[in-house]
Protein backbone atom coordinates (compact mmCIF):
# COMPACT_ATOMS: atom_id res chain seq x y z
CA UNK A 1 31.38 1.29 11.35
CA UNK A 2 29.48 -1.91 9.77
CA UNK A 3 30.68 -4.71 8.77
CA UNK A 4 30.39 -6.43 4.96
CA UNK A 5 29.09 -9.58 3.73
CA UNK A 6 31.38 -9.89 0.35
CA UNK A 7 29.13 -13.05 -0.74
CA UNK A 8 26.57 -10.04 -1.55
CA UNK A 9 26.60 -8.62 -4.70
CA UNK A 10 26.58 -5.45 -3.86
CA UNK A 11 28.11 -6.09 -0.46
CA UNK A 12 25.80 -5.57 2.35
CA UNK A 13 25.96 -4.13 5.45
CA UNK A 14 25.45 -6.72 8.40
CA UNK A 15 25.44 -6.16 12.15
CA UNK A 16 24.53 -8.82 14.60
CA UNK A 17 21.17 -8.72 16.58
CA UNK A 18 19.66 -9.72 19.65
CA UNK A 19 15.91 -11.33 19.33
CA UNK A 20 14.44 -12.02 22.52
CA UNK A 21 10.94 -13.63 23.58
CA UNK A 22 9.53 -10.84 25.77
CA UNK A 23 7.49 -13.37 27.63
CA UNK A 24 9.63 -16.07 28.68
CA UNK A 25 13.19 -14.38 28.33
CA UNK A 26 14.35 -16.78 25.52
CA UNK A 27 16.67 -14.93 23.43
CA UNK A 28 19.09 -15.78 20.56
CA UNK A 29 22.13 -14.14 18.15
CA UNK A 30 21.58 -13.72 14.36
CA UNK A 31 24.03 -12.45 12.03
CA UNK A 32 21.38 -9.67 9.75
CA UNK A 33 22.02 -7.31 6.98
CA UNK A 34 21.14 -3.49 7.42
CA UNK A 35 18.44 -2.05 4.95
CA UNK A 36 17.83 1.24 5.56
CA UNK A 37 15.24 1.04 2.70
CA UNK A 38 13.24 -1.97 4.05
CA UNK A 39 9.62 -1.34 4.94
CA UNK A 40 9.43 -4.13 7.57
CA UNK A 41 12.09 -6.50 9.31
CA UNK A 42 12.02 -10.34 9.08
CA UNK A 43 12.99 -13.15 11.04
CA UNK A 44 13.60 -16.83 9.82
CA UNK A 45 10.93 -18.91 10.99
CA UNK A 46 13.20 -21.26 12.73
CA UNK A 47 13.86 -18.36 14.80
CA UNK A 48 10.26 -17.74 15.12
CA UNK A 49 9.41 -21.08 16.31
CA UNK A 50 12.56 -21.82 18.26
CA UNK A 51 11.62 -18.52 20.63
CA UNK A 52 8.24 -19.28 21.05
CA UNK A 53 7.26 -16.19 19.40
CA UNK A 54 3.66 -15.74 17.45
CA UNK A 55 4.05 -14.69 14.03
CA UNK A 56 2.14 -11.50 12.28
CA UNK A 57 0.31 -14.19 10.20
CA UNK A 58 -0.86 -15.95 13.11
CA UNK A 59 -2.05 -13.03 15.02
C-alpha cells in the first residue's frame, strides 16, 4: 500500500526512491509522488548536480 501526502489537494501517492550515479556509486533518498499518468520522471536539479549526473538538456 502507498503512502499519502495530505498537503496535496487531491492527496498524492508518494513512495520513497533510490537515485544513484551509475558511474561513481553516489546515491541519495528522495521522498516522490507516484503518477501513473506522467510521460517522463523528474529529478530536482540539486539532485542532479549533487550526484554528478548529466542532465537530458545537457546531453
Amino acid at each position: 500500500m502507498y503512502r499519502y501526502d495530505a498537503s496535496e489537494r487531491p492527496p498524492a501517492a508518494i513512495l520513497t526512491v533510490q537515485v544513484t550515479n551509475p558511474v561513481s556509486g553516489r546515491k541519495v533518498l528522495l521522498v516522490g509522488k507516484l503518477d501513473t499518468g506522467a510521460g517522463i520522471s523528474v529529478l530536482p536539479q540539486a539532485t542532479v548536480k549533487g550526484l554528478g549526473l548529466i542532465s537530458k538538456s545537457d546531453v
